[in-house]
N, C-alpha and C. Protein backbone atom coordinates (compact mmCIF):
# COMPACT_ATOMS: atom_id res chain seq x y z
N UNK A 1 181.14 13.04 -92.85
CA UNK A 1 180.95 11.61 -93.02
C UNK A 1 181.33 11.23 -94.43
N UNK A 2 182.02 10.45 -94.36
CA UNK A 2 182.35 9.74 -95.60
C UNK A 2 181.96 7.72 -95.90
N UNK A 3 181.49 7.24 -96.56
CA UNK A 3 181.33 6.50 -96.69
C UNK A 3 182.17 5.69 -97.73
N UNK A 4 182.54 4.37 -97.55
CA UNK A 4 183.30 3.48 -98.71
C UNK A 4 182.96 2.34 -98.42
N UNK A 5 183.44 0.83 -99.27
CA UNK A 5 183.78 -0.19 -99.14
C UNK A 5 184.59 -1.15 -99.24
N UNK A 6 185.11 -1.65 -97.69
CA UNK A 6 186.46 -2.16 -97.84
C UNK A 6 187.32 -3.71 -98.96
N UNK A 7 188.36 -4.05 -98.33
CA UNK A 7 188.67 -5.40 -100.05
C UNK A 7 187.18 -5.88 -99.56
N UNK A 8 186.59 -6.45 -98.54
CA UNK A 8 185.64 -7.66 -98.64
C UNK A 8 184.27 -7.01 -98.81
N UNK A 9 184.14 -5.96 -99.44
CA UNK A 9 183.25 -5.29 -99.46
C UNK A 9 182.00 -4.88 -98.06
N UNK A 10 182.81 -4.83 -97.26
CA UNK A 10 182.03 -4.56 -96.49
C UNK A 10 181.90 -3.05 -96.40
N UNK A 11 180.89 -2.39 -95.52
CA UNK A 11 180.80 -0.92 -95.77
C UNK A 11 181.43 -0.48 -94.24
N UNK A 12 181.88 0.71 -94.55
CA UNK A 12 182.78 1.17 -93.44
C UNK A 12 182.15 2.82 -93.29
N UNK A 13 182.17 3.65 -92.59
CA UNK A 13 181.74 5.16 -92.47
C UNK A 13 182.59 5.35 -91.71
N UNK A 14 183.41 6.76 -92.06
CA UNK A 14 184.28 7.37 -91.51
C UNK A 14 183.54 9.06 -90.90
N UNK A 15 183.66 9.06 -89.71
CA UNK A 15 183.16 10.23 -89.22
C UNK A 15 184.59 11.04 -88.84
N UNK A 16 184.52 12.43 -89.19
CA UNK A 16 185.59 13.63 -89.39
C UNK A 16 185.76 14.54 -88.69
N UNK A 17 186.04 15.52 -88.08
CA UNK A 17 185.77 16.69 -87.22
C UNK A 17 187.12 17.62 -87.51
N UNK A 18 186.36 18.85 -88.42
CA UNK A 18 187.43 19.63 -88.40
C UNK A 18 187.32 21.21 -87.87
N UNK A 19 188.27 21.47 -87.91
CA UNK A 19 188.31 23.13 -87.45
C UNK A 19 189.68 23.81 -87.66
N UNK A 20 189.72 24.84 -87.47
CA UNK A 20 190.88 25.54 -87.86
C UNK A 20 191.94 25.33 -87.76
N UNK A 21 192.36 24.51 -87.00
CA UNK A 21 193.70 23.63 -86.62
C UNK A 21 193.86 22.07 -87.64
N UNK A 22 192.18 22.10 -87.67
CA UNK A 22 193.16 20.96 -89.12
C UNK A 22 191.76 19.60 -88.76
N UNK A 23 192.21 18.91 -89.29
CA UNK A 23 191.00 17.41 -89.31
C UNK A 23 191.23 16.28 -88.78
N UNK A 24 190.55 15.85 -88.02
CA UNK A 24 191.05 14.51 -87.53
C UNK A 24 189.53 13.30 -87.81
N UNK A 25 190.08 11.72 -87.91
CA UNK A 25 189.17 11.00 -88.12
C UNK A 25 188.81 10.85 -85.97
N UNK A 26 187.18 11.11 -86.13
CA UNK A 26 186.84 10.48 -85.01
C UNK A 26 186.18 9.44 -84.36
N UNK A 27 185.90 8.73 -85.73
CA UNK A 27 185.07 7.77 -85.44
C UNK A 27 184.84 6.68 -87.07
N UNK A 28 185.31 5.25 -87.03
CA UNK A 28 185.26 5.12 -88.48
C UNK A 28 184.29 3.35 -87.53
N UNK A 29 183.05 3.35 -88.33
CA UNK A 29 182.07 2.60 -88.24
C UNK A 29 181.76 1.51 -89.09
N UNK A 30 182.66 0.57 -89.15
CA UNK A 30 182.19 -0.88 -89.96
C UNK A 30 180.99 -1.78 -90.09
N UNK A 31 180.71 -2.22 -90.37
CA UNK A 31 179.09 -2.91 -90.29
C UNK A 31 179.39 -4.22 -90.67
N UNK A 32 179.60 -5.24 -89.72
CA UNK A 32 180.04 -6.51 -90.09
C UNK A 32 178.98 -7.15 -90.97
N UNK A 33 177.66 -7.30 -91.14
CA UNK A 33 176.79 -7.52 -92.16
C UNK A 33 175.73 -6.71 -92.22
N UNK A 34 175.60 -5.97 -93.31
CA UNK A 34 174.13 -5.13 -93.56
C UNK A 34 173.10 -5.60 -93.87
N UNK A 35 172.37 -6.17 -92.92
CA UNK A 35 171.11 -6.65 -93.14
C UNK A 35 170.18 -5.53 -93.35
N UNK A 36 169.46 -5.06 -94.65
CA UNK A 36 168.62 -3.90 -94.87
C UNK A 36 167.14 -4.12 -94.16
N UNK A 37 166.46 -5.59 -94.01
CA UNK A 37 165.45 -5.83 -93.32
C UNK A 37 165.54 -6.06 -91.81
N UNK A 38 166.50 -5.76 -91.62
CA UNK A 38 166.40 -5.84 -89.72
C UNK A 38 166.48 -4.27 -89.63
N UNK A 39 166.93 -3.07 -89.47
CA UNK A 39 166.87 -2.10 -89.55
C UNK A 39 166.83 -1.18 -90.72
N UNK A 40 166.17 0.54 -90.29
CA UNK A 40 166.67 1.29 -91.33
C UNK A 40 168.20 2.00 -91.27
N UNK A 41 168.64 1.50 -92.66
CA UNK A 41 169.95 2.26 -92.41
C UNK A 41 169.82 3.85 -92.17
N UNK A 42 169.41 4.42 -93.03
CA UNK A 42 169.04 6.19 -92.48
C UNK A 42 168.65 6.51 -91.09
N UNK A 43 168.37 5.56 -90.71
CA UNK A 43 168.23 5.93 -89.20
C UNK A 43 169.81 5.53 -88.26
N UNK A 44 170.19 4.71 -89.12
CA UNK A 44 171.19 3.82 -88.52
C UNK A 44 172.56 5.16 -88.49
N UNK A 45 172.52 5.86 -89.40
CA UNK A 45 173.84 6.59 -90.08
C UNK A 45 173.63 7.48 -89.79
N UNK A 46 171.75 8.18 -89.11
CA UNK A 46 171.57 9.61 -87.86
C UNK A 46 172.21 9.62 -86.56
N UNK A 47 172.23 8.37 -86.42
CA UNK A 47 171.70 7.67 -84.84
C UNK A 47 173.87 8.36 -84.80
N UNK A 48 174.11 7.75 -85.50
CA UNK A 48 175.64 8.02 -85.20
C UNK A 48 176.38 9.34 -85.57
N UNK A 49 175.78 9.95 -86.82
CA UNK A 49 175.94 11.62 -86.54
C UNK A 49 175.34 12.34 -85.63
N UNK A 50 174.39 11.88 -84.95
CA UNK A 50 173.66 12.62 -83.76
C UNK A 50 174.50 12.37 -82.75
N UNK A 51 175.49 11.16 -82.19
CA UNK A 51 175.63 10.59 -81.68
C UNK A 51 177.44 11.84 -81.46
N UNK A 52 177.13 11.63 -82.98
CA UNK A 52 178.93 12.76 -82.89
C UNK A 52 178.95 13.90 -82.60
N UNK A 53 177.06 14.79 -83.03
CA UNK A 53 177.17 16.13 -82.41
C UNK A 53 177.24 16.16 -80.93
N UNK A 54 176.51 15.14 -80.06
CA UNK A 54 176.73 15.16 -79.13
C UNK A 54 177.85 15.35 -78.09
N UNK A 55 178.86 14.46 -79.14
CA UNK A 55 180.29 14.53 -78.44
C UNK A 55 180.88 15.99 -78.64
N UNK A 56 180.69 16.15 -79.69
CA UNK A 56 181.42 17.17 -80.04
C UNK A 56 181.04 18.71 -79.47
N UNK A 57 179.44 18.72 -79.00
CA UNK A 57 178.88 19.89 -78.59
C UNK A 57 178.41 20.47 -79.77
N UNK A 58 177.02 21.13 -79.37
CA UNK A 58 176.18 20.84 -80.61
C UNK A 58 176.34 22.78 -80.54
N UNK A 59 176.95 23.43 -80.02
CA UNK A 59 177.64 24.90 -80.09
C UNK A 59 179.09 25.40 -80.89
N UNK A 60 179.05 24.12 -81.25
CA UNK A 60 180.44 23.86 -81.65
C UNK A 60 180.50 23.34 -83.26
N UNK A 61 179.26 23.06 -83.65
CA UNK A 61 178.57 22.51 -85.18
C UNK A 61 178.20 23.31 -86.06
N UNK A 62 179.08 23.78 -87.33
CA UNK A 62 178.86 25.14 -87.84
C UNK A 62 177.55 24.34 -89.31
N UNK A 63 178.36 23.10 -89.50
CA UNK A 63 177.84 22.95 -90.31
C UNK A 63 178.27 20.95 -91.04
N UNK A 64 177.17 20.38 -91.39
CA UNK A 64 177.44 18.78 -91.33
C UNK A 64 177.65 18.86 -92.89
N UNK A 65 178.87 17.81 -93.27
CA UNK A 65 178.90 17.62 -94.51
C UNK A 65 179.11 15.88 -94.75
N UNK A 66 178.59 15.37 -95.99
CA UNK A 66 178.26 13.96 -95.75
C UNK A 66 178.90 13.95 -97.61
N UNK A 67 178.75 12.63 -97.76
CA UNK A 67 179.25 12.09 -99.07
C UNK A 67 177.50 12.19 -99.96
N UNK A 68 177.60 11.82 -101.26
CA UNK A 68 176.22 11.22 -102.10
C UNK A 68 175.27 10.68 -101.94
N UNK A 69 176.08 9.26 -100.79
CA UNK A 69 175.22 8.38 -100.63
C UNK A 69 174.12 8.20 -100.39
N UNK A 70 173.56 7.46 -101.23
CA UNK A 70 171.54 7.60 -101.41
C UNK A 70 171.21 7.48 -99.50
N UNK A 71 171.94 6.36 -98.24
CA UNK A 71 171.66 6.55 -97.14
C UNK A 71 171.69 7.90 -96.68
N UNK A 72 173.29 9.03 -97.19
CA UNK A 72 172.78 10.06 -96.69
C UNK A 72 172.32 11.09 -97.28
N UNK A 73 171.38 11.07 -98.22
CA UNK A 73 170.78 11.71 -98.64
C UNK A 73 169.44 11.78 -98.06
N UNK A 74 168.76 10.21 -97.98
CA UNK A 74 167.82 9.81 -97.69
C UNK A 74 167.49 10.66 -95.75
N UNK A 75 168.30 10.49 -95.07
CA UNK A 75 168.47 11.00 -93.94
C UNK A 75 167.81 12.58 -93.41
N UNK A 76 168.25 12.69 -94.23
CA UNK A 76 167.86 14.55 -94.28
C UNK A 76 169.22 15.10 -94.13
């Protein structure tokens, strides 16, 4: 997972999946407005890496790597 923000500053998360053949983006997640009091984001940014082990097969997950960001830190 990588996280940034695009020209209008909005926040975007890019989810990755790699393996020995090489990396591909599988999933890149925009957030048209982040309202911090309607949900938690740390839950918000599990809900969708959980969401990717799933796809991906959770036998198949050697190991999750994420950016700084205080959300994924906060996460576990």
């Amino acid at each position: 997972m990588d996280g940034w923000n695009d020209m209008n500053k909005k926040v975007v998360i890019n989810i990755l999946v790699s393996s020995c053949k090489g990396s591909t983006l599988l999933d890149a997640i925009k957030h048209i407005e982040f309202s911090w009091r309607l949900f938690d984001p740390n839950e918000y940014v599990f809900e969708h890496l959980k969401n990717t082990i799933e796809i991906v097969g959770l036998n198949n997950v050697v190991q999750i790597i994420t950016n700084n960001a205080l959300n994924c830190k906060q996460m576990g």
